[in-house]
C-alpha atoms as a PDB file:
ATOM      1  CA  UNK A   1       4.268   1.861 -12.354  1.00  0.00           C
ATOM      2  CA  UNK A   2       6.237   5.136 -12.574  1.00  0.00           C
ATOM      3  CA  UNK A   3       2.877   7.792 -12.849  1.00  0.00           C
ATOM      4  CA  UNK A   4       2.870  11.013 -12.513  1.00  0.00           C
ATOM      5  CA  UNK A   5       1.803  11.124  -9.553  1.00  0.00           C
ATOM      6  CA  UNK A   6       4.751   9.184  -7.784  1.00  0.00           C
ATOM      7  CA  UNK A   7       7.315  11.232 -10.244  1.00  0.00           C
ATOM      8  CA  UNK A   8       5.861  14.331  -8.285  1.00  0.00           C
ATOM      9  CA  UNK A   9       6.468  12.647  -5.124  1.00  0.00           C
ATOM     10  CA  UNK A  10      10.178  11.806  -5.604  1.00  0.00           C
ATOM     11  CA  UNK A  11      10.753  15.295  -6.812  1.00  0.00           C
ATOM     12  CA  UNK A  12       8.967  16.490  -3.597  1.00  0.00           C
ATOM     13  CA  UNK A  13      10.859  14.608  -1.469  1.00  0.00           C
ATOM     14  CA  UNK A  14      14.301  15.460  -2.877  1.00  0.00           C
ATOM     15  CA  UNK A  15      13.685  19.040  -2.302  1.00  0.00           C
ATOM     16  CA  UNK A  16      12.341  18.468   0.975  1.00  0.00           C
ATOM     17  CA  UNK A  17      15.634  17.334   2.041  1.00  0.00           C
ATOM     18  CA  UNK A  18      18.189  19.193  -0.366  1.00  0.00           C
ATOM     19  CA  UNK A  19      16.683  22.565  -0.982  1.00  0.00           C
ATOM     20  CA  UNK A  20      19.411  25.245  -1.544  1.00  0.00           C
ATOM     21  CA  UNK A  21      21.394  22.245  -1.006  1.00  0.00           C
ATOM     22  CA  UNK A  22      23.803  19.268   0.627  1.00  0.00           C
ATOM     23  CA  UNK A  23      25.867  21.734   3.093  1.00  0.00           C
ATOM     24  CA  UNK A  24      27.620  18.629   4.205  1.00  0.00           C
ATOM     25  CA  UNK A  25      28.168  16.603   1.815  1.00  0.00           C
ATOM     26  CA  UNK A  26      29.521  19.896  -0.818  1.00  0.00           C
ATOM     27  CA  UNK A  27      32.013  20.720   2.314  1.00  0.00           C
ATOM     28  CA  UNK A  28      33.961  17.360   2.594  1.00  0.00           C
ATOM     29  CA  UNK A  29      33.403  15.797  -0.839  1.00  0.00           C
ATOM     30  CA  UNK A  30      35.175  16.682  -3.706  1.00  0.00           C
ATOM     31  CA  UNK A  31      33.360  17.744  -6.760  1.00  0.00           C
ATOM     32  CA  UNK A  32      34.708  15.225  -8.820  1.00  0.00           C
ATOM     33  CA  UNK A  33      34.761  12.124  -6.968  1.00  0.00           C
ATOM     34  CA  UNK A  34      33.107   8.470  -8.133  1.00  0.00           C
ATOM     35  CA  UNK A  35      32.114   5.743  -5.612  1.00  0.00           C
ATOM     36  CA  UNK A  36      30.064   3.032  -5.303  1.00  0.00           C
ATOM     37  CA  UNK A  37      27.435   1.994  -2.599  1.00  0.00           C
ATOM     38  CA  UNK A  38      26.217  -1.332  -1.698  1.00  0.00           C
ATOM     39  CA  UNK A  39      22.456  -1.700   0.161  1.00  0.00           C
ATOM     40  CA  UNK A  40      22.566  -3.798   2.796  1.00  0.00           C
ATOM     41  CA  UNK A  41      19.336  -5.747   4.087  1.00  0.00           C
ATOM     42  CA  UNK A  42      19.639  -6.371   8.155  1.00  0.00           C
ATOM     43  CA  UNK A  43      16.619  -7.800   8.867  1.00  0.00           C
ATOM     44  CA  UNK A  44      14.435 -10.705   7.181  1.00  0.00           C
ATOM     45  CA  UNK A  45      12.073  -8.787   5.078  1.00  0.00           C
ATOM     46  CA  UNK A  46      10.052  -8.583   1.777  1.00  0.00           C
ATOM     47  CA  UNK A  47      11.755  -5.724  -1.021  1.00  0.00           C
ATOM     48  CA  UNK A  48       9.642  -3.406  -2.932  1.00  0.00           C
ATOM     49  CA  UNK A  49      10.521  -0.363  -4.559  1.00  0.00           C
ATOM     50  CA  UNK A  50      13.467  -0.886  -6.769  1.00  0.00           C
ATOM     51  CA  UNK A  51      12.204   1.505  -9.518  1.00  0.00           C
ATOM     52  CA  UNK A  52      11.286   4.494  -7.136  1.00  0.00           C
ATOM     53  CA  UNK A  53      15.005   4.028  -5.597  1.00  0.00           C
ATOM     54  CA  UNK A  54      16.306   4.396  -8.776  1.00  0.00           C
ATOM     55  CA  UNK A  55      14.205   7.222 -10.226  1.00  0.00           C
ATOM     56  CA  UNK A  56      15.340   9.387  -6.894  1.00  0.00           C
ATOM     57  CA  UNK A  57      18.938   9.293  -7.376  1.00  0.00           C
ATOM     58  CA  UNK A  58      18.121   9.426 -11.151  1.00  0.00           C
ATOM     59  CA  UNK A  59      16.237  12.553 -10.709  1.00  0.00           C
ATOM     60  CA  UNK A  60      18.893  14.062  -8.949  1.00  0.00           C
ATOM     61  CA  UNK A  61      21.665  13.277 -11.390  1.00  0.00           C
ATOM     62  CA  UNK A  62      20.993  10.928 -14.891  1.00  0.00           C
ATOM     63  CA  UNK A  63      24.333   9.731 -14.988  1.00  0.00           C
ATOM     64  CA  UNK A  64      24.141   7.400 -11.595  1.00  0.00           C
ATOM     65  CA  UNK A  65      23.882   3.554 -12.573  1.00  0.00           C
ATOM     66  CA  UNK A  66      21.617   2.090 -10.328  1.00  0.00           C
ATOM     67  CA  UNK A  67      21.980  -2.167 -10.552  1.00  0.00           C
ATOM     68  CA  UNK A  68      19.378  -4.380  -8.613  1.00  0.00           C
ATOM     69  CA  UNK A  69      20.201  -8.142  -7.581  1.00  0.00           C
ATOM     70  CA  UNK A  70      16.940  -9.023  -6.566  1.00  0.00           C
ATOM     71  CA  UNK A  71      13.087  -8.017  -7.623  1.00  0.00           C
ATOM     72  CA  UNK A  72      10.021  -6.445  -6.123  1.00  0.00           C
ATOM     73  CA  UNK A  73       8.252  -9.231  -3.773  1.00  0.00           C
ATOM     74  CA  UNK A  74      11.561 -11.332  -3.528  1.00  0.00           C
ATOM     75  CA  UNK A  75      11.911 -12.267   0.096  1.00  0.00           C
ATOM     76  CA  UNK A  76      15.465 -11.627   1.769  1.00  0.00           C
ATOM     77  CA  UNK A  77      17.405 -12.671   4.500  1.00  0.00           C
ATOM     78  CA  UNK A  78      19.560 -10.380   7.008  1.00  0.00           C
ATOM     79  CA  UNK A  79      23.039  -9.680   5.202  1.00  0.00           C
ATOM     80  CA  UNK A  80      21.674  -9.789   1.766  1.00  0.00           C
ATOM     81  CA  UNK A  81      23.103  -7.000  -0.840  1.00  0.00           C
ATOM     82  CA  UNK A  82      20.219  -6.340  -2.944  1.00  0.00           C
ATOM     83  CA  UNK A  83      21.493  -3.275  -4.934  1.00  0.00           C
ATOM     84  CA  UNK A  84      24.294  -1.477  -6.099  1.00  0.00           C
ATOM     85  CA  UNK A  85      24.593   2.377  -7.055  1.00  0.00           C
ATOM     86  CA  UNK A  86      27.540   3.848  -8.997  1.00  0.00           C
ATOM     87  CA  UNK A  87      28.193   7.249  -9.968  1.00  0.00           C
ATOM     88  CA  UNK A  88      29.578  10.877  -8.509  1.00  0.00           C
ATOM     89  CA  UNK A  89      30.268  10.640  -4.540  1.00  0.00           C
ATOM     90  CA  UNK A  90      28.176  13.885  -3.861  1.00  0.00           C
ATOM     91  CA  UNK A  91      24.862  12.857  -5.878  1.00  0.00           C
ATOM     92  CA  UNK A  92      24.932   9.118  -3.932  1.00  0.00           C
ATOM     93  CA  UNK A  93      25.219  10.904  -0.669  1.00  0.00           C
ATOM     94  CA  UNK A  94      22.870  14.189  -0.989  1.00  0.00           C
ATOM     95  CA  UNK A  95      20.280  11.372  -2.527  1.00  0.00           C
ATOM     96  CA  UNK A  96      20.648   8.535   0.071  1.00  0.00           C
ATOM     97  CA  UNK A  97      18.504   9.604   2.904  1.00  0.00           C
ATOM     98  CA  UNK A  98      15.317   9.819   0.655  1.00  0.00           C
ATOM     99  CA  UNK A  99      16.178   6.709  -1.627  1.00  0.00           C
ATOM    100  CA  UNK A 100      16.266   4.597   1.861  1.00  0.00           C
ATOM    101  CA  UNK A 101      13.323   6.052   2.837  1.00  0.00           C
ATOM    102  CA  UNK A 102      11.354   4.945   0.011  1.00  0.00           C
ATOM    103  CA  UNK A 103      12.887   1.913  -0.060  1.00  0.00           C
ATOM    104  CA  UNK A 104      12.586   1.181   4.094  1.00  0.00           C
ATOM    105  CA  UNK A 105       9.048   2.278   4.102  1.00  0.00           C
ATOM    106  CA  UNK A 106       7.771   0.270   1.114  1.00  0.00           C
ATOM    107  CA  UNK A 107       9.749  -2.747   2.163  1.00  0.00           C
ATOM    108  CA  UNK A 108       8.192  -2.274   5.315  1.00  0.00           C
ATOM    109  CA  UNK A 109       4.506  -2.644   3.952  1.00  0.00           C
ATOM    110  CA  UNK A 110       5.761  -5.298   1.633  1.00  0.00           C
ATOM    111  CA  UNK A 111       6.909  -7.720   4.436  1.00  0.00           C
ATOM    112  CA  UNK A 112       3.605  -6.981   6.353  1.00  0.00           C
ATOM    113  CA  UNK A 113       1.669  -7.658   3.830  1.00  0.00           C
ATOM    114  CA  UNK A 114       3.626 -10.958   3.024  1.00  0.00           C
ATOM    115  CA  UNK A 115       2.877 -11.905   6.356  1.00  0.00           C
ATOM    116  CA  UNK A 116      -0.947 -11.476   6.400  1.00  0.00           C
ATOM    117  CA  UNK A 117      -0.899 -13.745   3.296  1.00  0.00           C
ATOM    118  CA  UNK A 118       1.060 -16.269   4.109  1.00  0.00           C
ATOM    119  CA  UNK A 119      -1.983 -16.782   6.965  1.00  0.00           C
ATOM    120  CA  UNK A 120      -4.715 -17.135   4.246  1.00  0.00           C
ATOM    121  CA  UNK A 121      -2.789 -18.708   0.914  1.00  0.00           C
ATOM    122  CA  UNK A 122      -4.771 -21.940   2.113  1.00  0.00           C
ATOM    123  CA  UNK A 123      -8.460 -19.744   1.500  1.00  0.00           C
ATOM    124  CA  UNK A 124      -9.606 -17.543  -1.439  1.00  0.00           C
ATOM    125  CA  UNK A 125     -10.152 -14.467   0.380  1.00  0.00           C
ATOM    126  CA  UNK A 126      -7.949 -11.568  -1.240  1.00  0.00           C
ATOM    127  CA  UNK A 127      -5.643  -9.024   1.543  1.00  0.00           C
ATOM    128  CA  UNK A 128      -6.656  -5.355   0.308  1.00  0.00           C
ATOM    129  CA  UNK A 129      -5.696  -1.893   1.805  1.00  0.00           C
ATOM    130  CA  UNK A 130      -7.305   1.070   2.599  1.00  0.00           C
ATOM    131  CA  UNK A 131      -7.122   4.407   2.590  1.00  0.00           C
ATOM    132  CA  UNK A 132      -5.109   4.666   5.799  1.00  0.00           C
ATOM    133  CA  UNK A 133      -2.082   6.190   4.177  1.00  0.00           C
ATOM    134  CA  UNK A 134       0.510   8.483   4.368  1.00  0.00           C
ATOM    135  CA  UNK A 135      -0.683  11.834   3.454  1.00  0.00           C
ATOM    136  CA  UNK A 136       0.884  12.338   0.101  1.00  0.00           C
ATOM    137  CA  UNK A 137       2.287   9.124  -0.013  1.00  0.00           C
ATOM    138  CA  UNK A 138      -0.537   7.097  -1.414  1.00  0.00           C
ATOM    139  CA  UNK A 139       0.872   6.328  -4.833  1.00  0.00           C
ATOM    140  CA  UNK A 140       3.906   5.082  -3.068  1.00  0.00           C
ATOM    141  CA  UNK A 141       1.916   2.936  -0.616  1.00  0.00           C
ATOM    142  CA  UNK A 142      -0.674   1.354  -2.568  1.00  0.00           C
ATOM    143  CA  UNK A 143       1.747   0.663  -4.885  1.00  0.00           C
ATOM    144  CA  UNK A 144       4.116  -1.438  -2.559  1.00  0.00           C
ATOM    145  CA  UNK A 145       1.153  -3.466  -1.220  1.00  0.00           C
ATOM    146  CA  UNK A 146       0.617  -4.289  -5.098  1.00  0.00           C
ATOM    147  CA  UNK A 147       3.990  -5.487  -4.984  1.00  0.00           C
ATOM    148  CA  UNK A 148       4.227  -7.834  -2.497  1.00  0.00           C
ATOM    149  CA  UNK A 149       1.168  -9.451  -4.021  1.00  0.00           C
ATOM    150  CA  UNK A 150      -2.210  -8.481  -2.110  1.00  0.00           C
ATOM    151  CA  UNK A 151      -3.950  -5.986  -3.828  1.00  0.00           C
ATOM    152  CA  UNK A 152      -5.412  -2.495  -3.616  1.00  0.00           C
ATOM    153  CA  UNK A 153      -9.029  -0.991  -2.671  1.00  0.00           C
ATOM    154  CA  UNK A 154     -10.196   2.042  -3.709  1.00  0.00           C
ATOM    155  CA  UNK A 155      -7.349   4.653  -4.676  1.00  0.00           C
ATOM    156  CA  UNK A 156      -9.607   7.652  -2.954  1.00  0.00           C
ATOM    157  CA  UNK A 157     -12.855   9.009  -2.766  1.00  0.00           C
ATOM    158  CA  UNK A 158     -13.653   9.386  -6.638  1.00  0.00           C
ATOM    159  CA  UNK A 159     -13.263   5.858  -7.912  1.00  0.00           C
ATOM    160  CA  UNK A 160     -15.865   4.059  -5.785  1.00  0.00           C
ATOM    161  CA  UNK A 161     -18.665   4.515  -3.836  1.00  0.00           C
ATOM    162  CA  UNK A 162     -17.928   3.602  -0.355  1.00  0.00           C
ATOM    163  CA  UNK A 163     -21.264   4.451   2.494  1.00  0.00           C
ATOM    164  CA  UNK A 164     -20.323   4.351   5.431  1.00  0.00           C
ATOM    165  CA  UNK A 165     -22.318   4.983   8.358  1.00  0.00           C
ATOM    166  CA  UNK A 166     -22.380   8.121   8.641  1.00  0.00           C
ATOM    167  CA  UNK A 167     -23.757   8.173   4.547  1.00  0.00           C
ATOM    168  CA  UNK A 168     -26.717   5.686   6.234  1.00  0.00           C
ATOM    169  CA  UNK A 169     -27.465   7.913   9.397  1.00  0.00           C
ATOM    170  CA  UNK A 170     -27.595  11.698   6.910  1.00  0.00           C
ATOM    171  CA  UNK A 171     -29.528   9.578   4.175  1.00  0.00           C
ATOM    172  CA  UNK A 172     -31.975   7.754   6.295  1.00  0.00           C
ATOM    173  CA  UNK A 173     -31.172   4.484   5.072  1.00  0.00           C
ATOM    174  CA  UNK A 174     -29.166   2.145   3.179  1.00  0.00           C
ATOM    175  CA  UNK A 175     -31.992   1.603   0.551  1.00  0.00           C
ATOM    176  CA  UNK A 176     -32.222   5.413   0.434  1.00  0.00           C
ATOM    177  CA  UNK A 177     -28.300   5.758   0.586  1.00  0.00           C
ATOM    178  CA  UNK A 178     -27.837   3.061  -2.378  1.00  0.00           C
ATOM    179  CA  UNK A 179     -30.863   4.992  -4.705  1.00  0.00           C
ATOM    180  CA  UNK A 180     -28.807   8.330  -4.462  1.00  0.00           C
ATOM    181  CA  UNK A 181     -25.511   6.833  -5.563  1.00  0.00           C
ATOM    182  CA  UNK A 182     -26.938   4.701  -7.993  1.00  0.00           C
ATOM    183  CA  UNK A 183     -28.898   8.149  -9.560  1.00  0.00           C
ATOM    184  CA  UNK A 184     -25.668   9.846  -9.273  1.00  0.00           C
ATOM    185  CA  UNK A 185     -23.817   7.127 -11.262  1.00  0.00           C
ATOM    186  CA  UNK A 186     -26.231   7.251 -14.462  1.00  0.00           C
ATOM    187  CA  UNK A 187     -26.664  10.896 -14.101  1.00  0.00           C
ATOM    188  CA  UNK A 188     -22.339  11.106 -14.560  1.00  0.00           C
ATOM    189  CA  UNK A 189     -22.281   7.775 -16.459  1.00  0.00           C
ATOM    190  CA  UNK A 190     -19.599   6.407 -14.566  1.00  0.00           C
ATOM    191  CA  UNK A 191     -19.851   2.834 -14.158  1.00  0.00           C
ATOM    192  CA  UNK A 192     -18.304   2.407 -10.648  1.00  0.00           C
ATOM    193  CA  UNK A 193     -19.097   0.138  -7.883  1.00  0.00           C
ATOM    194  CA  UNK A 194     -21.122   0.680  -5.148  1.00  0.00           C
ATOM    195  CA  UNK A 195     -19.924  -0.746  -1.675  1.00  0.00           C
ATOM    196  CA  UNK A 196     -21.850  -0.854   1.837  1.00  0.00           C
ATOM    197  CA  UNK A 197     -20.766  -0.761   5.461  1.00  0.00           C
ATOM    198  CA  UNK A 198     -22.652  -2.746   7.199  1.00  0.00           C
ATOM    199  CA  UNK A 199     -22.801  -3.545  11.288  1.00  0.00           C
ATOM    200  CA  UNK A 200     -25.062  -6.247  11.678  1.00  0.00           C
ATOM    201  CA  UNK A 201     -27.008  -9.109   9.838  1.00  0.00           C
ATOM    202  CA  UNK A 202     -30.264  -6.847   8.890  1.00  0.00           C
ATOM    203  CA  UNK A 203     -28.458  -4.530   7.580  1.00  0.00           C
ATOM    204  CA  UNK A 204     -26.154  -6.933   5.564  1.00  0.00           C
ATOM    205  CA  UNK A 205     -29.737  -8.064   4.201  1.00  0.00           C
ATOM    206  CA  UNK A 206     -30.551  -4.615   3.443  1.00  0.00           C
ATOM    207  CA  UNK A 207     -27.603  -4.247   1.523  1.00  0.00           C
ATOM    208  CA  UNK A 208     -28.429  -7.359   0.103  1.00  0.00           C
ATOM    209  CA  UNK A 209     -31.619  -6.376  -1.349  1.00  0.00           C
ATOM    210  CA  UNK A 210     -30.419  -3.230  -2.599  1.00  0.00           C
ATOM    211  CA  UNK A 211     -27.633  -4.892  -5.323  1.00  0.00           C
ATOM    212  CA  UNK A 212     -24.900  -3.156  -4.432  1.00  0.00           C
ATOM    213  CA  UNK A 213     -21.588  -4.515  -5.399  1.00  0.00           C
ATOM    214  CA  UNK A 214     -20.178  -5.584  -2.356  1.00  0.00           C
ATOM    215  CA  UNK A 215     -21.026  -5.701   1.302  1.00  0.00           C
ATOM    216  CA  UNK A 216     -18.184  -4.523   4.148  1.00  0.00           C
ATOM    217  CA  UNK A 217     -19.017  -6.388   7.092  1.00  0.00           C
ATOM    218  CA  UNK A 218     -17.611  -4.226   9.668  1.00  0.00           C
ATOM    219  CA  UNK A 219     -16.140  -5.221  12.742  1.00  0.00           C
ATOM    220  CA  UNK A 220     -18.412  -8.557  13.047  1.00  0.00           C
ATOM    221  CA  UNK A 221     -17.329 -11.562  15.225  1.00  0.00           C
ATOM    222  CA  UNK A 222     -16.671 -14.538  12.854  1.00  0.00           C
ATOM    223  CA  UNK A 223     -19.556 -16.623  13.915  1.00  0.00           C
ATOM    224  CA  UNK A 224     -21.685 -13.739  13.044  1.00  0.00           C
ATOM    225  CA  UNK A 225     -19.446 -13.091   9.725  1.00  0.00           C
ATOM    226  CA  UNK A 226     -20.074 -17.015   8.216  1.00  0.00           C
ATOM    227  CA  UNK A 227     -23.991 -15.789   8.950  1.00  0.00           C
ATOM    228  CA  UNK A 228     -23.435 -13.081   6.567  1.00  0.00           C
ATOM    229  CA  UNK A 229     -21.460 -15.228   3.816  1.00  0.00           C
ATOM    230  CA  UNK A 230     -24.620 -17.967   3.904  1.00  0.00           C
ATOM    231  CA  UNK A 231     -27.023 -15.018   3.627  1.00  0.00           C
ATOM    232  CA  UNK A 232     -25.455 -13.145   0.948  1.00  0.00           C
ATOM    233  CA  UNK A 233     -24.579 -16.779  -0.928  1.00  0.00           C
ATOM    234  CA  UNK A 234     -22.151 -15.238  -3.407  1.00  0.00           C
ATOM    235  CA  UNK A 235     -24.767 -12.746  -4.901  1.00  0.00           C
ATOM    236  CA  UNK A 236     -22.145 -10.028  -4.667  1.00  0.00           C
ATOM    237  CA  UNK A 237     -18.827  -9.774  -3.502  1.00  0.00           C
ATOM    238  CA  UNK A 238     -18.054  -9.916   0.662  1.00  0.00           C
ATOM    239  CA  UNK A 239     -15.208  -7.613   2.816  1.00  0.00           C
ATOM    240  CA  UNK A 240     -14.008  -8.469   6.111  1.00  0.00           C
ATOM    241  CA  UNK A 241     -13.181  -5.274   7.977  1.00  0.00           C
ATOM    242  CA  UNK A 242     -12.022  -4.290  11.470  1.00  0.00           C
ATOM    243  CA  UNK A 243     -10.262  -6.414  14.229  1.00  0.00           C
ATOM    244  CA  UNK A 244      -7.607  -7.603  11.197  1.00  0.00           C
ATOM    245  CA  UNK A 245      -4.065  -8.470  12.243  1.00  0.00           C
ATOM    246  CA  UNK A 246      -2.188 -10.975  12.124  1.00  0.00           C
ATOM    247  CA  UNK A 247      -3.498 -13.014  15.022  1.00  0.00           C
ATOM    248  CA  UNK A 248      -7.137 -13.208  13.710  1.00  0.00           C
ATOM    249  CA  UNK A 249      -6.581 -12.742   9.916  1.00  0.00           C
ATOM    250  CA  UNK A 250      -6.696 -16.787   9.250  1.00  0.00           C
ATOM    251  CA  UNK A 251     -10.167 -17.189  11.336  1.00  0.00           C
ATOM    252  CA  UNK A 252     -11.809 -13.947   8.849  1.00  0.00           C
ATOM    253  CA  UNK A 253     -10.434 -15.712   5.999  1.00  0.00           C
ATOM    254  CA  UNK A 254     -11.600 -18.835   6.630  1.00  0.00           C
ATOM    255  CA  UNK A 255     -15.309 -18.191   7.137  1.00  0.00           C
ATOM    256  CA  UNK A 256     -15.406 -17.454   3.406  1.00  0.00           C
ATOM    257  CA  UNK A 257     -15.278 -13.665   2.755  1.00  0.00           C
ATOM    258  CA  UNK A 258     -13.773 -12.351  -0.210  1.00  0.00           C
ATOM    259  CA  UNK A 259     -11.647  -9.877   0.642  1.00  0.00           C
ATOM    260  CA  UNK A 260     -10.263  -8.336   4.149  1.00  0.00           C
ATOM    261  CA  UNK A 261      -8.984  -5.157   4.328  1.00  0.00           C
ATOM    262  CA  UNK A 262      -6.322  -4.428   7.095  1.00  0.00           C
ATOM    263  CA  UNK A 263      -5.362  -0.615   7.595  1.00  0.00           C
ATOM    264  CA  UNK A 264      -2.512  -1.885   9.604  1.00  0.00           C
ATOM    265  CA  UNK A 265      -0.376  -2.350   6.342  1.00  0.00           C
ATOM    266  CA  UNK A 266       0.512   1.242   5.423  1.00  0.00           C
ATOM    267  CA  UNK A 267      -0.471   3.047   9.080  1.00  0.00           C
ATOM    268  CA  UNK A 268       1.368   0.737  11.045  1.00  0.00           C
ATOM    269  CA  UNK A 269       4.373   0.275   9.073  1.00  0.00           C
ATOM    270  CA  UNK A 270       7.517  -0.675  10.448  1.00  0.00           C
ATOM    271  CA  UNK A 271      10.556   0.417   8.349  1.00  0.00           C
ATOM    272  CA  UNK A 272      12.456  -2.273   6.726  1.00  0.00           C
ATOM    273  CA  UNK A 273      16.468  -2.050   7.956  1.00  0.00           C
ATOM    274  CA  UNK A 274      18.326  -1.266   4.971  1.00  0.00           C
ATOM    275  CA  UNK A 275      21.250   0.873   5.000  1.00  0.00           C
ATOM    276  CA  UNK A 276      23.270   2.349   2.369  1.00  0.00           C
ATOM    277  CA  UNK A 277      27.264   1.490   2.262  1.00  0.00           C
ATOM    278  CA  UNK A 278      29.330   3.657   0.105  1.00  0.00           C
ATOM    279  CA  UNK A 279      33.093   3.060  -1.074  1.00  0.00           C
ATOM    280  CA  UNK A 280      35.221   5.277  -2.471  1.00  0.00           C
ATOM    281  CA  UNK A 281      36.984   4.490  -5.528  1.00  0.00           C
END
């Protein structure tokens, strides 16, 4: 889980905040003091992001012992300790700002996520993301809707093909839009998948007829939507997009679509309260 790219993130981060350094914290707290700091979940929540917490103060300064209680996806209640971290006063304090938020924001998409699938455990359609991230924080998002257990659509704009309408409207067509990416694929010899947006049932036939890998229906109503599943009859995989929360998320998943994206997990998110207590020792 810990890639490059998130490595370069926490590093990022910690200068963001620290730079020529913790004014504060190198004022009042002597250079050779230890504590110990508990974090404290306030609110009812899903936790994700144990390893990035740890790799930020770690980054910082090696020598802090970082000790979890409970795991990536575990569901808490308010007044639950879920971690402990040990080590020199000044490195826990110049480090706890960006540990929290790491661990708030990826909690925070965690327990949304957890909620969209407790609304459609009782179906087989799949809760994916999109690309609706925080700039720079992608790694760090997809991965905490990973860890609550729904799963992850394309990572960017390299690793599948994705036309949208605007694609359909420069290209002429869908059949025309399809051709070109399927050209392009051989041509690289990359053996990605092709997805369509579609808007309504003729062009979900379209689609149909073209092969591509899966078909987005995009903001249809659900009566219109179970049209679409019977047409396309599990000849290639189905997305529900558009109009997803939490209210209507059960009614897309129940008319038989494979997977439903919901932007709402990572550019919506609402921070999970954690805070960090420290004690001196």
């Amino acid at each position: 889980m810990m890639t490059e790219a998130i490595k370069e993130i926490i590093k990022r981060a910690l200068e963001e905040d620290i730079k020529t350094g913790d004014i504060t914290t190198l004022a009042t707290i002597p250079e050779d003091k230890s504590a110990s700091a508990e974090f404290l979940v306030k609110q009812e929540g899903v936790l994700a992001g144990f390893e990035i917490v740890e790799a930020s103060f770690k980054e910082f300064d090696p020598e802090v012992i970082f000790t979890k209680y409970y795991s990536d996806g575990d569901k808490v209640l308010p007044g639950t300790i879920c971690a402990v971290v040990e080590g020199n006063a000044r490195s826990i304090l110049t480090v706890e700002r960006t540990a929290l938020n790491f661990f708030q924001r990826m909690s925070g998409i965690a327990s949304l996520a957890h909620q969209f699938n407790e609304r459609i455990s009782h179906t087989n359609a799949k809760l994916i993301d999109t690309r609706k991230t925080a700039p720079g924080l992608r790694e760090i998002d997809k991965l905490a809707v990973r860890l609550s257990g729904a799963e992850n659509h394309r990572m960017g704009l390299y690793d599948m093909f994705l036309i949208k309408d605007n694609h359909i409207e420069v290209a002429g067509s869908i059949t025309n839009a399809v051709k070109a990416c399927r050209e392009w694929r051989n041509k690289n010899e990359r053996g990605l998948k092709i997805e369509v947006e579609t808007k309504n049932l003729e062009e979900v036939k379209e689609a149909l007829n073209s092969k591509v890998d899966v078909i987005m229906l995009d903001n249809f109503k659900t009566e219109t939507m179970r049209e679409a599943v019977k047409i396309i009859n599990g000849k290639c995989k189905m997305e529900a997009s558009g109009m997803v929360n939490l209210d209507t998320v059960r009614e897309i998943a129940e008319t038989g679509v494979d997977y439903i994206s919901a932007g709402a997990l990572t550019h919506s998110v609402k921070a999970l309260d954690i805070s960090l207590n420290i004690k001196m020792r």
